[in-house]
ModelCIF file with pLDDT and N, C-alpha, C, O atoms, coordinates in Angstrom:
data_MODEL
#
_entry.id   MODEL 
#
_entity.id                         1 
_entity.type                       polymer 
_entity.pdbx_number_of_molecules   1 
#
_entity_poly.entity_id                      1 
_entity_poly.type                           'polypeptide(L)' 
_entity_poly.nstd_linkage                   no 
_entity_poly.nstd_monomer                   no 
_entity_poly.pdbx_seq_one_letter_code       
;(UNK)(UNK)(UNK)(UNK)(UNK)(UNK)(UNK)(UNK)(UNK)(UNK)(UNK)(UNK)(UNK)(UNK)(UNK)(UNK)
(UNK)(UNK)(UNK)(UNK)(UNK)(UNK)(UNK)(UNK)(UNK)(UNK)(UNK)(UNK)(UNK)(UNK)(UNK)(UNK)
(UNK)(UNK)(UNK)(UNK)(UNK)(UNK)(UNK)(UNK)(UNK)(UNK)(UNK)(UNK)(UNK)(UNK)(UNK)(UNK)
;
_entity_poly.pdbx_seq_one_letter_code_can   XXXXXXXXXXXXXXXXXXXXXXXXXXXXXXXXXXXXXXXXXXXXXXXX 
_entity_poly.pdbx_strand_id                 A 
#
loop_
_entity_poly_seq.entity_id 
_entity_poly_seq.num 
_entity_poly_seq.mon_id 
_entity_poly_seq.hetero 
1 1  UNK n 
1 2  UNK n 
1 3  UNK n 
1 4  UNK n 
1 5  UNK n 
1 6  UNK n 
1 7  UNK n 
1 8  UNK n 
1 9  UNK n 
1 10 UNK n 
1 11 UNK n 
1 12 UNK n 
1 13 UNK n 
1 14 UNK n 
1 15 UNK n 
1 16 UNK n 
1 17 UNK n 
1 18 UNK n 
1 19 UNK n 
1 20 UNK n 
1 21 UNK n 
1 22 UNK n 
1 23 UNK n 
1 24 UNK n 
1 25 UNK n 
1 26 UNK n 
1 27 UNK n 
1 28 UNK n 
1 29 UNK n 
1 30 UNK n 
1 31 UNK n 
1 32 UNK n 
1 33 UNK n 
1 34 UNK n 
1 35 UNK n 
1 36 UNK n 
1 37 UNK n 
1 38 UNK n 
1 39 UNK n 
1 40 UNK n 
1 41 UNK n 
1 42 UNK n 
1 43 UNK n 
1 44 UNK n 
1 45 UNK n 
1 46 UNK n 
1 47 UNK n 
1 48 UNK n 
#
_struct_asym.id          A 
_struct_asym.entity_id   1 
#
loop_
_ma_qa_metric.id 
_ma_qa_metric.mode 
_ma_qa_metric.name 
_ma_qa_metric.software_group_id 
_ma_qa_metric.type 
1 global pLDDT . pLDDT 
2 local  pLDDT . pLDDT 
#
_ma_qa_metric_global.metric_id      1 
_ma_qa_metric_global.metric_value   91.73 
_ma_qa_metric_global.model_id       1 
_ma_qa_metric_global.ordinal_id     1 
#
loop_
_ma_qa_metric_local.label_asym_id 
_ma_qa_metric_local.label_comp_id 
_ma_qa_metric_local.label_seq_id 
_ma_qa_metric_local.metric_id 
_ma_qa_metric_local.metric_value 
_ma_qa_metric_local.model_id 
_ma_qa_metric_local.ordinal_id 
A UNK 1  2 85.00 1 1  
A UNK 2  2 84.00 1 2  
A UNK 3  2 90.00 1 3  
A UNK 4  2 89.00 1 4  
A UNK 5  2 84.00 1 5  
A UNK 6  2 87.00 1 6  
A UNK 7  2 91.00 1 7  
A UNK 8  2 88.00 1 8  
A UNK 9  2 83.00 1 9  
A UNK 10 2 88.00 1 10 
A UNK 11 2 89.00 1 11 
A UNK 12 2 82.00 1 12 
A UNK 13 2 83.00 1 13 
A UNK 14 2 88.00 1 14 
A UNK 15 2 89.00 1 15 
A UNK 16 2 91.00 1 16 
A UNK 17 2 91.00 1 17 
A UNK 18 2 89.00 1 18 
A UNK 19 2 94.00 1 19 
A UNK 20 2 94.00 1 20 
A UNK 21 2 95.00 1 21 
A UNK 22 2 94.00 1 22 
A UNK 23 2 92.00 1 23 
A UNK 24 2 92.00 1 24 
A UNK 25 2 93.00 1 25 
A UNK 26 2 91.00 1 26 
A UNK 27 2 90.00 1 27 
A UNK 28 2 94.00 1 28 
A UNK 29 2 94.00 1 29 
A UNK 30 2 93.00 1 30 
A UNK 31 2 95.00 1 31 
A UNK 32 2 95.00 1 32 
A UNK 33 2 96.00 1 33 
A UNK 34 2 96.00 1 34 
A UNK 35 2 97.00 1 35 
A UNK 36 2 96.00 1 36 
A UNK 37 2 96.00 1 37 
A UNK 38 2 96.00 1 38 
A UNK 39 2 96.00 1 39 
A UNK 40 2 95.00 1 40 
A UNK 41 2 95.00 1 41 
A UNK 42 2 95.00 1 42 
A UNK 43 2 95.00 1 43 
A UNK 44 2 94.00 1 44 
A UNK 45 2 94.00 1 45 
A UNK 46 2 95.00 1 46 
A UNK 47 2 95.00 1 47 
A UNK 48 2 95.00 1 48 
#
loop_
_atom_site.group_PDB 
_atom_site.id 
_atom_site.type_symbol 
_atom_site.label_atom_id 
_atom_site.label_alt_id 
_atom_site.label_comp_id 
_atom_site.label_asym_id 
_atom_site.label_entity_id 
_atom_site.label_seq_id 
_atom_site.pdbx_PDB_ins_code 
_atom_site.Cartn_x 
_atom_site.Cartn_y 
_atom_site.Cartn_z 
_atom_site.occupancy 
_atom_site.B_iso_or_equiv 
_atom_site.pdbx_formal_charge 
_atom_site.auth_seq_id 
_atom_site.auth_comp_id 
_atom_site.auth_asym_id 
_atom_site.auth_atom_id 
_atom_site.pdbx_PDB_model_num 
ATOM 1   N N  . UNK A 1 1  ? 0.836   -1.200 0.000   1.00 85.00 ? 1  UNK A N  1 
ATOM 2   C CA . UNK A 1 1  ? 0.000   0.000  0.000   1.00 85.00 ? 1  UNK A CA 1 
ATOM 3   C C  . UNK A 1 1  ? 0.875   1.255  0.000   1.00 85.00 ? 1  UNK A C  1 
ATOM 4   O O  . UNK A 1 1  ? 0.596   2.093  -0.857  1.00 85.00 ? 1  UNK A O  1 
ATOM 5   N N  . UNK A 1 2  ? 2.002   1.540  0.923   1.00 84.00 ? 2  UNK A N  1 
ATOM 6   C CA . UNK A 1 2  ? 2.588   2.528  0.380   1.00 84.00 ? 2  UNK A CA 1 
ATOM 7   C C  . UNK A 1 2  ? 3.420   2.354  -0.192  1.00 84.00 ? 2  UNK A C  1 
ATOM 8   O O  . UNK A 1 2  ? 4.346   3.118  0.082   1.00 84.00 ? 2  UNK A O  1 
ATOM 9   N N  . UNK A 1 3  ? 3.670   1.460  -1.162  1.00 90.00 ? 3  UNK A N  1 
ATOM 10  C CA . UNK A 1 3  ? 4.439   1.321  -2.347  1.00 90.00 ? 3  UNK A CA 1 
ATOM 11  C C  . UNK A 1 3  ? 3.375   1.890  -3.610  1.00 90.00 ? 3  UNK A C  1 
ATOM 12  O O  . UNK A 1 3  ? 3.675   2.772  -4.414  1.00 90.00 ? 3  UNK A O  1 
ATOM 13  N N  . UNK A 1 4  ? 2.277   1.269  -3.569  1.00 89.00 ? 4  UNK A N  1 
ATOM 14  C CA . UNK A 1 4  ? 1.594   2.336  -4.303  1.00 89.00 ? 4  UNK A CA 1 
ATOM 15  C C  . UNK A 1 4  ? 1.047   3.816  -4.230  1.00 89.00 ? 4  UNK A C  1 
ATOM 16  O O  . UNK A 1 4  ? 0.664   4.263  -5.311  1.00 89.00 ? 4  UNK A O  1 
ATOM 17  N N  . UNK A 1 5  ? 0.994   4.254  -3.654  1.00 84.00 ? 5  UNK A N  1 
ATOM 18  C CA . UNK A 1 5  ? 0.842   5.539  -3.341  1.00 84.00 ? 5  UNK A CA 1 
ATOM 19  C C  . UNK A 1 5  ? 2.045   6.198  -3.347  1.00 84.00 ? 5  UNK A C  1 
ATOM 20  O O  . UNK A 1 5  ? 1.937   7.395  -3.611  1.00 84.00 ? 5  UNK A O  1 
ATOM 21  N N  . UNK A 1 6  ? 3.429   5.705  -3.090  1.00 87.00 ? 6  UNK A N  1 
ATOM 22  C CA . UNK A 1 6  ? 5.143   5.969  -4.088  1.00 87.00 ? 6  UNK A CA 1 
ATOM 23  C C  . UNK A 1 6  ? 4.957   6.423  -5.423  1.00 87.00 ? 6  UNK A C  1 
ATOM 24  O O  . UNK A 1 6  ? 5.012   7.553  -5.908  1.00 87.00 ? 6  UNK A O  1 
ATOM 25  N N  . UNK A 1 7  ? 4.664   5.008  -6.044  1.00 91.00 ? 7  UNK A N  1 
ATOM 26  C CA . UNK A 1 7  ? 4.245   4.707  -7.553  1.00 91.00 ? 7  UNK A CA 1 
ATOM 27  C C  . UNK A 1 7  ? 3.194   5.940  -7.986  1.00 91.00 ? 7  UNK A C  1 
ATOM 28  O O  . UNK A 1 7  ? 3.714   6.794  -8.704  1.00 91.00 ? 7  UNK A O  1 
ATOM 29  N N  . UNK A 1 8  ? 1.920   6.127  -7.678  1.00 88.00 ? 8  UNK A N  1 
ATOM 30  C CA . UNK A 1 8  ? 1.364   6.908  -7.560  1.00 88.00 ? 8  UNK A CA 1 
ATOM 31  C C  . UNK A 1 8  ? 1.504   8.187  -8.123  1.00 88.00 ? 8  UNK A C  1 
ATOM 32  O O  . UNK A 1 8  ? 1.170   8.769  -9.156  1.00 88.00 ? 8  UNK A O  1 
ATOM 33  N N  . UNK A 1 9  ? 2.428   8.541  -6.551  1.00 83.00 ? 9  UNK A N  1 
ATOM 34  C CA . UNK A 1 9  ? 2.455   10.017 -6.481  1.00 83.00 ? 9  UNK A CA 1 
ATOM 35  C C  . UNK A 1 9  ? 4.015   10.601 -7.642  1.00 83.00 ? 9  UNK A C  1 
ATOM 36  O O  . UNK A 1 9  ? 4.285   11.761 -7.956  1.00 83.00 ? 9  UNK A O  1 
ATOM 37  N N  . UNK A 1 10 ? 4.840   9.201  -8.072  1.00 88.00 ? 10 UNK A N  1 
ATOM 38  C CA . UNK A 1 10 ? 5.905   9.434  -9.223  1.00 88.00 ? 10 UNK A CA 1 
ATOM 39  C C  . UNK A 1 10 ? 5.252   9.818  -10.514 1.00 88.00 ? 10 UNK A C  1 
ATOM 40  O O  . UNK A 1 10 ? 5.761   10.610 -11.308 1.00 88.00 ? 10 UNK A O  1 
ATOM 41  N N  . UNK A 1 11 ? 4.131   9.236  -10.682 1.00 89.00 ? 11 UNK A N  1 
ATOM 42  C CA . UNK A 1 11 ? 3.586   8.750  -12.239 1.00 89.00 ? 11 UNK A CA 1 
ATOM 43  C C  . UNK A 1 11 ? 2.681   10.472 -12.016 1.00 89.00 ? 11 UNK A C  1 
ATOM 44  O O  . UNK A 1 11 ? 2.805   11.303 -12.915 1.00 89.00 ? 11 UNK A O  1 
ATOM 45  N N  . UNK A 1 12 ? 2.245   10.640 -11.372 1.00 82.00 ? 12 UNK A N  1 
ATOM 46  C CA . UNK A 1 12 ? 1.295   11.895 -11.422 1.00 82.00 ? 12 UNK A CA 1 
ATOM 47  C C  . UNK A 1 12 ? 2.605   13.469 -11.918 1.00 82.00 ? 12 UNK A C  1 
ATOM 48  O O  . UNK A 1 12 ? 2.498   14.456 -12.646 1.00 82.00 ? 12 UNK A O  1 
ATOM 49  N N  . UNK A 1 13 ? 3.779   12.870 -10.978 1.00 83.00 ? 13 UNK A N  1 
ATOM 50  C CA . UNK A 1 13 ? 4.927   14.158 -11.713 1.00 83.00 ? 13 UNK A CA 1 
ATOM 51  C C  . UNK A 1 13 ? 5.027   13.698 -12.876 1.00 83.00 ? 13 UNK A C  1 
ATOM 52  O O  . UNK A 1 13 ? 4.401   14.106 -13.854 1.00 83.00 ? 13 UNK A O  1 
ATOM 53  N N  . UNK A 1 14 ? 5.664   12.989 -12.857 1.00 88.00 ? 14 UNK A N  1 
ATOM 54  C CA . UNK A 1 14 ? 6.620   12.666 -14.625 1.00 88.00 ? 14 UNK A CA 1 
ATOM 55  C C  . UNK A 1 14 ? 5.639   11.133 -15.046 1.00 88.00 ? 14 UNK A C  1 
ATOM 56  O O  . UNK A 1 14 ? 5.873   9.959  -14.759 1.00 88.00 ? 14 UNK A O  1 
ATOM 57  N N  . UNK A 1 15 ? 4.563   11.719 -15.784 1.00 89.00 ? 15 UNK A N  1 
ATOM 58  C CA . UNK A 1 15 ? 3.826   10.059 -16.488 1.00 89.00 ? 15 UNK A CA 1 
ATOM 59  C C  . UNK A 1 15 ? 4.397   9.397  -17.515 1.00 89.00 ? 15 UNK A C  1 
ATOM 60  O O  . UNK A 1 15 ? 4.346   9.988  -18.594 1.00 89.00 ? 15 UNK A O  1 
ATOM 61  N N  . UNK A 1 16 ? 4.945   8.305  -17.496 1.00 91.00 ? 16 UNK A N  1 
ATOM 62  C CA . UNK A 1 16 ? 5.359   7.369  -18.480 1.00 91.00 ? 16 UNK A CA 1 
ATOM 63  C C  . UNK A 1 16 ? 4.377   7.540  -19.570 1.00 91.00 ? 16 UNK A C  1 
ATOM 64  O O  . UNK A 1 16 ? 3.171   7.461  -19.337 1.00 91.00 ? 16 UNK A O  1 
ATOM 65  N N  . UNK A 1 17 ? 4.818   7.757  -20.688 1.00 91.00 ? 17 UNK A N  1 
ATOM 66  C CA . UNK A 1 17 ? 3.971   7.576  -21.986 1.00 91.00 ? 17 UNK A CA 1 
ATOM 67  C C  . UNK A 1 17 ? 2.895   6.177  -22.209 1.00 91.00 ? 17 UNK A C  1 
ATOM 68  O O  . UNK A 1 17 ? 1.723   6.088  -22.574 1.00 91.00 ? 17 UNK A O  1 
ATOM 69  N N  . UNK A 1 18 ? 3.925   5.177  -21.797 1.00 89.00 ? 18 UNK A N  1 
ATOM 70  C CA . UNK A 1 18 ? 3.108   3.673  -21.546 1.00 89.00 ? 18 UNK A CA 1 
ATOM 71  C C  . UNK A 1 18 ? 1.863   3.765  -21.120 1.00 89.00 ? 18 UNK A C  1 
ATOM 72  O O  . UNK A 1 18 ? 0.982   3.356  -21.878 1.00 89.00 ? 18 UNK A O  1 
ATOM 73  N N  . UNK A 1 19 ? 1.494   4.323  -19.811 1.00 94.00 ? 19 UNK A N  1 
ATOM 74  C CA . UNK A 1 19 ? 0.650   4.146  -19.267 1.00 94.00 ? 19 UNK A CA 1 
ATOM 75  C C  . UNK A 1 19 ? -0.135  5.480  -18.937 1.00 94.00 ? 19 UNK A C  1 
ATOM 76  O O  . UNK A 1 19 ? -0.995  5.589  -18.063 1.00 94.00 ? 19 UNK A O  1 
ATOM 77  N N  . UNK A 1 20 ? 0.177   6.178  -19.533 1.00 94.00 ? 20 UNK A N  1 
ATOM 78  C CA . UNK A 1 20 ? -0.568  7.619  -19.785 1.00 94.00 ? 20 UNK A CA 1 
ATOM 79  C C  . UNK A 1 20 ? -1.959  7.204  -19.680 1.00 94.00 ? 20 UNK A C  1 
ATOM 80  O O  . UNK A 1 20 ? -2.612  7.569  -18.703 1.00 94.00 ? 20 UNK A O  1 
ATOM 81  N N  . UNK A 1 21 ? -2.629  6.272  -20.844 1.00 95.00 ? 21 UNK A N  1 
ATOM 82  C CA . UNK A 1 21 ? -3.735  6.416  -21.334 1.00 95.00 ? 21 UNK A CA 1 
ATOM 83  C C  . UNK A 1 21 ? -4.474  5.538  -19.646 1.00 95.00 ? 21 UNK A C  1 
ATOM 84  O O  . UNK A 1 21 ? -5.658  5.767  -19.398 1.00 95.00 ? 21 UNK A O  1 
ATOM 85  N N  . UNK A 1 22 ? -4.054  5.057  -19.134 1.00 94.00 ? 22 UNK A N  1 
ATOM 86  C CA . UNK A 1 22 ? -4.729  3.934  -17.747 1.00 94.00 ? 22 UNK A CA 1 
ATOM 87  C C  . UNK A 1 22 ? -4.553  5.453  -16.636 1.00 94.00 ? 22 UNK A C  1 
ATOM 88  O O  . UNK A 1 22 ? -5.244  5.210  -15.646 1.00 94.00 ? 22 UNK A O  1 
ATOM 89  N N  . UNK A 1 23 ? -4.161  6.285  -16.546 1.00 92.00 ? 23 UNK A N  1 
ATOM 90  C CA . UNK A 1 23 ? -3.996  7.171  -15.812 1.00 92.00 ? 23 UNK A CA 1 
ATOM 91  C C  . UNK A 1 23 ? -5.023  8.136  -15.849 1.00 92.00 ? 23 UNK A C  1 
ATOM 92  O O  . UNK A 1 23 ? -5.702  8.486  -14.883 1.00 92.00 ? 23 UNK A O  1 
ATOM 93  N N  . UNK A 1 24 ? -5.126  8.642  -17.259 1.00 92.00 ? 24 UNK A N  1 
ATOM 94  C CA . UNK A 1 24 ? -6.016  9.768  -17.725 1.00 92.00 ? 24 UNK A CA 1 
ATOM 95  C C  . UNK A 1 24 ? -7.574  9.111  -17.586 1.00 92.00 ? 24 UNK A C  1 
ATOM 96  O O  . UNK A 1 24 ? -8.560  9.756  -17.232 1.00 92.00 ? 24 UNK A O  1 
ATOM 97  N N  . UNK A 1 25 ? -7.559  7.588  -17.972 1.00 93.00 ? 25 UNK A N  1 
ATOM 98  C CA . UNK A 1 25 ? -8.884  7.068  -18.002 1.00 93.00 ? 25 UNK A CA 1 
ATOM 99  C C  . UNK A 1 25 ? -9.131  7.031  -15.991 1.00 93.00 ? 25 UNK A C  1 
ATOM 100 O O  . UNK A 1 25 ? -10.249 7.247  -15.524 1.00 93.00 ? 25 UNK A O  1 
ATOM 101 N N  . UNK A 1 26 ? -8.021  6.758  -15.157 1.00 91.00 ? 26 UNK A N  1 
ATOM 102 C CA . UNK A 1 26 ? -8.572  6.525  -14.015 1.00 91.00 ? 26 UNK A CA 1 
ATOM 103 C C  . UNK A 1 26 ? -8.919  7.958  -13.447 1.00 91.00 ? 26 UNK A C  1 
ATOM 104 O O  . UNK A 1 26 ? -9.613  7.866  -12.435 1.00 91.00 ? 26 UNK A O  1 
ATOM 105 N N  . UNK A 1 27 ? -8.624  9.286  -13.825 1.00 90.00 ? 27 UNK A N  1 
ATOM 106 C CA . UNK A 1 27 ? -8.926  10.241 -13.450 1.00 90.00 ? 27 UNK A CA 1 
ATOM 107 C C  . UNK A 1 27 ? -10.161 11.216 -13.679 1.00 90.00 ? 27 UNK A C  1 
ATOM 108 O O  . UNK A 1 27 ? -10.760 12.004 -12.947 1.00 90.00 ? 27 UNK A O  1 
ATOM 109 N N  . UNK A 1 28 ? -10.319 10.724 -15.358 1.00 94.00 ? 28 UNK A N  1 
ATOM 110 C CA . UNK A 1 28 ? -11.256 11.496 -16.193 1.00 94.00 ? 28 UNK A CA 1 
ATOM 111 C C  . UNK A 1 28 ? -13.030 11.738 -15.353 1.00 94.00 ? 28 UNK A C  1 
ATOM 112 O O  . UNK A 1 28 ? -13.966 12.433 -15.749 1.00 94.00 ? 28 UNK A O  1 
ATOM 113 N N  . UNK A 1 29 ? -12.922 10.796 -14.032 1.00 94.00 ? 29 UNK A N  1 
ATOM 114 C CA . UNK A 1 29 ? -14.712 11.316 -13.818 1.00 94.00 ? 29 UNK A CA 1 
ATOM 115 C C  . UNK A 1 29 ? -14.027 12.008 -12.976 1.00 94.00 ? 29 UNK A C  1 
ATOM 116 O O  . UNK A 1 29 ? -13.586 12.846 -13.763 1.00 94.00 ? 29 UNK A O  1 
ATOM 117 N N  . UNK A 1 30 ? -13.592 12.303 -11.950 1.00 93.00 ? 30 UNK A N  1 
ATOM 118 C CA . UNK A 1 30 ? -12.756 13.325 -11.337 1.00 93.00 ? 30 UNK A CA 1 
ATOM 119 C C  . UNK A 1 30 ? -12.598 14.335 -11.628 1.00 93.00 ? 30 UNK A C  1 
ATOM 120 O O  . UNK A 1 30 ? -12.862 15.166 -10.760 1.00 93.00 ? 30 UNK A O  1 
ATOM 121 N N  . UNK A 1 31 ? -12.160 14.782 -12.790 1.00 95.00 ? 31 UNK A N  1 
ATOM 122 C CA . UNK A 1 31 ? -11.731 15.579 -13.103 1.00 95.00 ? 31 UNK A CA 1 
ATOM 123 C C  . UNK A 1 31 ? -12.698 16.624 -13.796 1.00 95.00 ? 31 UNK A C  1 
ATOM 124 O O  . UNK A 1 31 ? -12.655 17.854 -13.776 1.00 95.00 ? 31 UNK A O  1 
ATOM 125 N N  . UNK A 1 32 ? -13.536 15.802 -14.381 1.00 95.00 ? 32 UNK A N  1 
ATOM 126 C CA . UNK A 1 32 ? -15.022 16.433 -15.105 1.00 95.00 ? 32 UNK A CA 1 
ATOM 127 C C  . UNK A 1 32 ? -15.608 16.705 -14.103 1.00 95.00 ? 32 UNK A C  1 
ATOM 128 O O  . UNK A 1 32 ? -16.453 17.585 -14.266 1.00 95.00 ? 32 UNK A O  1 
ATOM 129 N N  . UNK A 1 33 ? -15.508 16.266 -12.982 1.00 96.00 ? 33 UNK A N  1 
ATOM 130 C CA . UNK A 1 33 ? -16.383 16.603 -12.191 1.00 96.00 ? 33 UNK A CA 1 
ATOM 131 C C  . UNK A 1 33 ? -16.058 18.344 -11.368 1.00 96.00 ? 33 UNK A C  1 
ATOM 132 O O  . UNK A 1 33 ? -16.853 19.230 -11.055 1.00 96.00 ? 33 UNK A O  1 
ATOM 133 N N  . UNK A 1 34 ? -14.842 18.273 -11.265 1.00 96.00 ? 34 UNK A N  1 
ATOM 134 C CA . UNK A 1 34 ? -14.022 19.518 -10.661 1.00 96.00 ? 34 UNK A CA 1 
ATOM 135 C C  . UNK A 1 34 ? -14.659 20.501 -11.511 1.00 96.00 ? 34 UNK A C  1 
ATOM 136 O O  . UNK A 1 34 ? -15.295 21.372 -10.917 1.00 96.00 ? 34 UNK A O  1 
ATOM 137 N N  . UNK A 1 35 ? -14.621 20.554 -12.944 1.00 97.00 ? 35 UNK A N  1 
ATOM 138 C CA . UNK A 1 35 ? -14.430 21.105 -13.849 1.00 97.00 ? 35 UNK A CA 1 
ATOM 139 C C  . UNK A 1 35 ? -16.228 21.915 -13.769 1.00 97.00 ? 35 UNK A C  1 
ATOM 140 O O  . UNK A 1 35 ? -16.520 23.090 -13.990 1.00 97.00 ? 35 UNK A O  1 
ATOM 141 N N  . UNK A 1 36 ? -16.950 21.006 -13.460 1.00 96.00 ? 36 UNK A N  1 
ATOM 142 C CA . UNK A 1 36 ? -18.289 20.991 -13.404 1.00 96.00 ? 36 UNK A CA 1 
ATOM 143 C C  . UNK A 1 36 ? -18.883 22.291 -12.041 1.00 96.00 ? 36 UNK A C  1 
ATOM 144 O O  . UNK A 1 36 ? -19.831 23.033 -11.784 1.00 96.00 ? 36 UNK A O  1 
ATOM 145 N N  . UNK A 1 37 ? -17.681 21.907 -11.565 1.00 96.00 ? 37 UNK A N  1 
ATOM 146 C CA . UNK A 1 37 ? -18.106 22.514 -9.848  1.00 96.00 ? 37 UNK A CA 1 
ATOM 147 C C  . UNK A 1 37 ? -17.171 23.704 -9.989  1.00 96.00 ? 37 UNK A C  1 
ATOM 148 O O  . UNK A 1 37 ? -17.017 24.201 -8.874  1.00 96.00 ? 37 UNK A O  1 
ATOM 149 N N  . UNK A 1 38 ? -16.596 24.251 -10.775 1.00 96.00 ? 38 UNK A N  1 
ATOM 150 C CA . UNK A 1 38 ? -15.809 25.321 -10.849 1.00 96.00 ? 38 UNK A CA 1 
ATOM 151 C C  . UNK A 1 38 ? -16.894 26.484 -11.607 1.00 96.00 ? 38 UNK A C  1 
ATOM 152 O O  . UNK A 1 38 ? -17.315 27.561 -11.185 1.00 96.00 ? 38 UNK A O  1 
ATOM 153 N N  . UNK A 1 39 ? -17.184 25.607 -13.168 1.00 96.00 ? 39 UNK A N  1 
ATOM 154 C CA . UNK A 1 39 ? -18.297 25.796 -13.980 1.00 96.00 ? 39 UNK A CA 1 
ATOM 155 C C  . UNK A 1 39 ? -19.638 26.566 -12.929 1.00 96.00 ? 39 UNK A C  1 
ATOM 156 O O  . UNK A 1 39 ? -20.100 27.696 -12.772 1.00 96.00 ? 39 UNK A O  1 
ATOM 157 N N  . UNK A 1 40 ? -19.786 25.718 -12.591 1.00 95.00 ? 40 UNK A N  1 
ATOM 158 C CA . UNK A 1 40 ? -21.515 26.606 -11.682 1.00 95.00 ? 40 UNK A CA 1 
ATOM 159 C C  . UNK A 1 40 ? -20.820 27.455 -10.447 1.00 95.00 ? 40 UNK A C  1 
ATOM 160 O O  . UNK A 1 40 ? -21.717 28.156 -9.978  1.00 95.00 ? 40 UNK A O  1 
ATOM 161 N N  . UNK A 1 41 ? -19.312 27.725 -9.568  1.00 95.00 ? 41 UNK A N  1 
ATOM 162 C CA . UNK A 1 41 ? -19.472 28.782 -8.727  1.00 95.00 ? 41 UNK A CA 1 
ATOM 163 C C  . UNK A 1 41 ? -19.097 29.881 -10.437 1.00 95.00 ? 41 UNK A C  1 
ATOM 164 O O  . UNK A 1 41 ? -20.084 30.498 -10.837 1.00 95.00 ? 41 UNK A O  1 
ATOM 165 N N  . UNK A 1 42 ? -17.940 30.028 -11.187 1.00 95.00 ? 42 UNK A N  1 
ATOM 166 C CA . UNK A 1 42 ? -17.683 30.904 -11.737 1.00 95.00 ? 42 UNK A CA 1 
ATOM 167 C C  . UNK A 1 42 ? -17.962 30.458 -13.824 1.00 95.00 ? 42 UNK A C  1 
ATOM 168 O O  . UNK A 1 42 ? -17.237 29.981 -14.697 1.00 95.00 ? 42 UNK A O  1 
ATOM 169 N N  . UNK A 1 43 ? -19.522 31.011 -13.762 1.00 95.00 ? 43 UNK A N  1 
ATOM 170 C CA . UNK A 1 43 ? -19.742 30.125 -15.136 1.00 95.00 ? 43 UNK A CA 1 
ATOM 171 C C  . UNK A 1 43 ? -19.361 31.185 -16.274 1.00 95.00 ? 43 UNK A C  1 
ATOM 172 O O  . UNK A 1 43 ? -19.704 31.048 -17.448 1.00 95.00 ? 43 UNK A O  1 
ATOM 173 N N  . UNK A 1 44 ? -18.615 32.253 -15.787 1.00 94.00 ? 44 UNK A N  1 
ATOM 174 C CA . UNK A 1 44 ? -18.148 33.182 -17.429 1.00 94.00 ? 44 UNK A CA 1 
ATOM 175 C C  . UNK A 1 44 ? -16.589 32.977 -17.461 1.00 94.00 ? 44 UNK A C  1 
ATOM 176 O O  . UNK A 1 44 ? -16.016 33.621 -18.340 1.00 94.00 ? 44 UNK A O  1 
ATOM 177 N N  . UNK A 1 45 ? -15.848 32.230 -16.693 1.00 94.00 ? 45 UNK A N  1 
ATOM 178 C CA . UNK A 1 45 ? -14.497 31.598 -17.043 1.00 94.00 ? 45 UNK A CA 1 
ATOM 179 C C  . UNK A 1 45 ? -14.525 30.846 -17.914 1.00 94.00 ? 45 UNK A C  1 
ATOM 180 O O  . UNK A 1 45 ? -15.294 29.907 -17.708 1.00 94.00 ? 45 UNK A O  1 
ATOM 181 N N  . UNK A 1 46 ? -13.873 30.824 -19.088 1.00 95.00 ? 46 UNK A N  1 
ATOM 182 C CA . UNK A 1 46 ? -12.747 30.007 -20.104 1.00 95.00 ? 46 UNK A CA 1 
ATOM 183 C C  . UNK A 1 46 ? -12.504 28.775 -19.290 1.00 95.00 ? 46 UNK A C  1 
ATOM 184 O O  . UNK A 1 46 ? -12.598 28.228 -18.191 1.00 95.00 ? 46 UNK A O  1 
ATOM 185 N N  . UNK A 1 47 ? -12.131 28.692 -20.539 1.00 95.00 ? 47 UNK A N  1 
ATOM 186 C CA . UNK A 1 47 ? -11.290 26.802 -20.571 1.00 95.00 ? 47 UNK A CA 1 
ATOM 187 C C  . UNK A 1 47 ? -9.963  26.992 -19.659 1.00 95.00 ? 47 UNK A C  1 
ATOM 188 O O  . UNK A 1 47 ? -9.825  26.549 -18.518 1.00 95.00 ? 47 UNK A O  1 
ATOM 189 N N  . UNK A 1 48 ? -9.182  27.612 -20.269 1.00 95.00 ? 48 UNK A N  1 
ATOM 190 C CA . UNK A 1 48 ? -8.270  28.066 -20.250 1.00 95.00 ? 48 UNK A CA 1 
ATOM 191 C C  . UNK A 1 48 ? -8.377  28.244 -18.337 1.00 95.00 ? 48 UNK A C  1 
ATOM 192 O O  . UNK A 1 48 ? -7.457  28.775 -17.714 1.00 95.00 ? 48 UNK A O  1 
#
């Protein structure tokens, strides 16, 4: 267990290309979701 959370917290600095795509997929409802909750306090902000 904290060998993964090592692993983890390495791959989140510098992501191996390999496994990019298992990373982005384990984050992506997360992240939409942030995105969502940023969206309704400040909804005339950009993407950007």
């Amino acid at each position: 267990r904290h060998a993964a959370r090592r692993l983890m917290l390495s791959e989140l600095h510098f992501p191996k290309a390999e496994v990019l795509d298992l990373l982005q997929a384990h984050l992506e409802d997360s992240v939409q979701e942030l995105r969502g909750i940023i969206r309704t306090i400040r909804p005339d902000l950009g993407a950007s």
